[in-house]
Protein backbone atom coordinates (compact mmCIF):
# COMPACT_ATOMS: atom_id res chain seq x y z
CA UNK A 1 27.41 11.84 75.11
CA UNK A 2 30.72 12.74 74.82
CA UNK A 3 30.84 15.08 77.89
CA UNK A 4 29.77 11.68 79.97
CA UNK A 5 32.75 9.93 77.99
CA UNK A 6 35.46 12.29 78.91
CA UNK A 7 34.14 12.25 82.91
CA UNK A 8 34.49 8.19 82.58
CA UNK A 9 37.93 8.94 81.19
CA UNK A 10 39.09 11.53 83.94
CA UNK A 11 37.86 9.36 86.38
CA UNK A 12 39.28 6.39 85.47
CA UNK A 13 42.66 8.71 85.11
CA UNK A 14 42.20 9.98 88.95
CA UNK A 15 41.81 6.52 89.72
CA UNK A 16 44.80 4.88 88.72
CA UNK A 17 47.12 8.14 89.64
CA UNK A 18 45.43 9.09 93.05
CA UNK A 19 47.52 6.35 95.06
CA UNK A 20 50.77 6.36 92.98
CA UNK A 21 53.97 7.77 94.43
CA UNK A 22 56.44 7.32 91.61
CA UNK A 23 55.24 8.24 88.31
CA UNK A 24 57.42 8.86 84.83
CA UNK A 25 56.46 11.07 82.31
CA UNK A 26 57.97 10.09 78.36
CA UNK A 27 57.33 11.74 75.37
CA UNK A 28 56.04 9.10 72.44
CA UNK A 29 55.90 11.75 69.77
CA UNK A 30 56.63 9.08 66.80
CA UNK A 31 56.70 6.21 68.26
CA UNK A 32 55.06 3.25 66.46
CA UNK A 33 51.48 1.38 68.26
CA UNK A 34 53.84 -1.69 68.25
CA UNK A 35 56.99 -0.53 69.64
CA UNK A 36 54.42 1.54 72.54
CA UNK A 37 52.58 -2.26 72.88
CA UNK A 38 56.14 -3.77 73.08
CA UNK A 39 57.10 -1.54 75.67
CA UNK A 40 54.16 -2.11 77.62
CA UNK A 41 54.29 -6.13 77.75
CA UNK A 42 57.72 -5.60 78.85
CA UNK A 43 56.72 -3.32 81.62
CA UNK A 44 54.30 -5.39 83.23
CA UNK A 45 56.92 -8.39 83.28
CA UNK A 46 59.06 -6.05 85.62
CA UNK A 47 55.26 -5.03 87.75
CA UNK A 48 55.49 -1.14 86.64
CA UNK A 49 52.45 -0.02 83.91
CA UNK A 50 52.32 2.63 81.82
CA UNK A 51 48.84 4.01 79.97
CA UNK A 52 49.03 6.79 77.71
CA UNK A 53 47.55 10.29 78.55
CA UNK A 54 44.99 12.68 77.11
CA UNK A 55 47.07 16.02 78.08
CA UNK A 56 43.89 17.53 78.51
CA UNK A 57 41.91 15.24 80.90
CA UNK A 58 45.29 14.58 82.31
CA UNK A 59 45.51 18.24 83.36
CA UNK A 60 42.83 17.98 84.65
CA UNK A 61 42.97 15.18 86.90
CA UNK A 62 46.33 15.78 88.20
CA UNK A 63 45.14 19.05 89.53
CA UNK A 64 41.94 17.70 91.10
CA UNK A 65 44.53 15.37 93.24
CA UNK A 66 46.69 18.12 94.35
CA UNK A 67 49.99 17.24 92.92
CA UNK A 68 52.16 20.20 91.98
CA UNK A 69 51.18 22.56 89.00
CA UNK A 70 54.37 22.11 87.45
CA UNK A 71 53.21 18.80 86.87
CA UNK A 72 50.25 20.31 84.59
CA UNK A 73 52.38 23.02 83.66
CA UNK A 74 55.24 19.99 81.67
CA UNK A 75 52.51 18.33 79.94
CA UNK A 76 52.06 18.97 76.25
CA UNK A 77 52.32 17.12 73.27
CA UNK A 78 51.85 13.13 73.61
CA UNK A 79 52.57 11.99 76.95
CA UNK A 80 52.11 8.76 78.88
CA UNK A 81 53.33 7.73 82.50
CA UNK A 82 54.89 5.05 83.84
CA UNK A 83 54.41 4.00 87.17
CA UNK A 84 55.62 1.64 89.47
CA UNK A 85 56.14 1.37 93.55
CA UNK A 86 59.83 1.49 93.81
CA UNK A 87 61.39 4.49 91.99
CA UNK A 88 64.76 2.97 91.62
CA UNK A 89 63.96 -0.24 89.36
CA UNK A 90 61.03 2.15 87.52
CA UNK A 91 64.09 5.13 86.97
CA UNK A 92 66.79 2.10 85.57
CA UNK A 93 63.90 0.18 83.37
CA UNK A 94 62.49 3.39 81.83
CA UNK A 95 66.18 4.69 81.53
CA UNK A 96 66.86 1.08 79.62
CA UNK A 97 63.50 1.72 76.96
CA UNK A 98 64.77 5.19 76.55
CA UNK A 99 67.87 3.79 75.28
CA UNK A 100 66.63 1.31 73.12
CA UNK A 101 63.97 3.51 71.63
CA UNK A 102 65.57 6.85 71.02
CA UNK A 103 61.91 8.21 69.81
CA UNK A 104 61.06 7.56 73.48
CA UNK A 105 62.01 10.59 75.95
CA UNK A 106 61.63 11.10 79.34
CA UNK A 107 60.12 14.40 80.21
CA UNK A 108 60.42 14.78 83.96
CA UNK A 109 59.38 12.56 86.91
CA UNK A 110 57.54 12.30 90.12
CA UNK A 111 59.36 10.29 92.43
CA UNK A 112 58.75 9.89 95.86
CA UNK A 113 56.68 13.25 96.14
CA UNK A 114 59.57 15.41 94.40
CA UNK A 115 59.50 16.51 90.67
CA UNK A 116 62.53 15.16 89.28
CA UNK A 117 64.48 16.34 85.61
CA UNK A 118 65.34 13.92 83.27
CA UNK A 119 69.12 13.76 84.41
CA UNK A 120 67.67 12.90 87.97
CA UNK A 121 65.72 9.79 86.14
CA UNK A 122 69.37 8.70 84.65
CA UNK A 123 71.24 9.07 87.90
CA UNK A 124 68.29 6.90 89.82
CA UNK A 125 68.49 4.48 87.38
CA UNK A 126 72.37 4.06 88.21
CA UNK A 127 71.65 3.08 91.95
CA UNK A 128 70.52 -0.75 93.33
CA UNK A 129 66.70 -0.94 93.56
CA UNK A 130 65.30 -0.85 96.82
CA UNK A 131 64.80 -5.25 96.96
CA UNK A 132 68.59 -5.31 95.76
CA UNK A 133 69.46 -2.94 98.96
CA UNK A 134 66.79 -5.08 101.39
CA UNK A 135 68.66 -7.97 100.24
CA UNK A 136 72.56 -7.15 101.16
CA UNK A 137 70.69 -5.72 104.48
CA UNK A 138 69.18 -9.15 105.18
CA UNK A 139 72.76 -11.49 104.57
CA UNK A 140 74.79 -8.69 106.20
CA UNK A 141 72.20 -9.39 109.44
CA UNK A 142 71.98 -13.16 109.04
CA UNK A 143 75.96 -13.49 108.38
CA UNK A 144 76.41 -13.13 112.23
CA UNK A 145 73.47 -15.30 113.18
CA UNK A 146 74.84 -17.99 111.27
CA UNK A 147 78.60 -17.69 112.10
CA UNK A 148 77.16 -17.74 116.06
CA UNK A 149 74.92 -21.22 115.13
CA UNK A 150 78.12 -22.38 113.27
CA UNK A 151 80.50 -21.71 116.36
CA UNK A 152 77.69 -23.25 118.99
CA UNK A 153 77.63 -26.02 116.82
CA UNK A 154 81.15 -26.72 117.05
CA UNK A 155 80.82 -26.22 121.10
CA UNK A 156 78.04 -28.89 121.55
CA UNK A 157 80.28 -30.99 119.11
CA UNK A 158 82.99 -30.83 121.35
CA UNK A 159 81.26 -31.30 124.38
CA UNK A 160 79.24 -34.37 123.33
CA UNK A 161 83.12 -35.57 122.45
CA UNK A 162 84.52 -34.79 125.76
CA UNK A 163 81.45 -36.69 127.35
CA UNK A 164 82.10 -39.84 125.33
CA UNK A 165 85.56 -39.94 126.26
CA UNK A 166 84.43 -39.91 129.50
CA UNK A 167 82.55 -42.21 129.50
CA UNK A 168 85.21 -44.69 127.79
CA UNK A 169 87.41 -43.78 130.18
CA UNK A 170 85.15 -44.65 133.31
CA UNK A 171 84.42 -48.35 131.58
């Protein structure tokens, strides 16, 4: 019975790590159920999750899906990840709950493929997330576009003027 339990458990772990690129590791070690249920409501708001870990079964998992031992190797203790799909806004909102909730520590990271320290997290969570950076891209490639509409605008203005004067002067 509880040998079937733990297999529904490490599958359920494989399943929600096996196509996740940026993941968080934090230490909870004291940490309240209501702070960690706090923490987690304000995650989803922001679309990153977090779900605590069984270090055991989470050993276990993360090896069966190849990431790198030293993954395995950092866990001990109480540990739970936090994942989202851009590592930017999931370094600066984890960074933020760290903050607030000094019983909360960030143990390492996986972002983007690469095991990351804890100072790594902090200095990702300084830069703009990747919509911020898609959105100066966007207006600094529309600014032309709409300058050039403006400026034809202006020519098809002056032209339909020219061609009424025209006309008045013909009458």
């Amino acid at each position: 019975m509880v040998n079937k339990f733990k297999k529904i458990q490490l599958e359920a772990i494989k399943e929600r790590l096996q196509s996740v690129k940026n993941m968080i590791f934090v230490d909870f070690f004291k940490v309240n159920a209501n702070a960690l249920s706090n923490i987690r409501k304000e995650l989803r708001k922001n679309k990153i999750n977090m779900f605590v870990l069984k270090t055991s079964l989470a050993k276990l998992a993360l090896s069966q899906l190849n990431t790198p031992k030293e993954i395995t190797e950092n866990l001990n203790r109480q540990n739970a990840v936090i994942y989202g799909d851009d590592p930017i806004s999931l370094a600066r909102i984890t960074n933020e709950f760290v903050q607030k909730k000094p019983l909360l520590k960030i143990k390492f990271a996986y972002l983007e493929g690469k095991i990351c320290e804890k100072n790594t997290v902090e200095v990702y969570s300084k830069y703009a997330s990747k919509n911020d950076l898609v959105g100066v891209v966007i207006s600094k490639i529309r600014q032309p576009i709409i300058s050039f509409i403006f400026d034809l605008r202006f020519i098809f203005y002056k032209f339909v003027s020219v061609l009424k004067e025209i006309g008045e002067n013909k009458k």
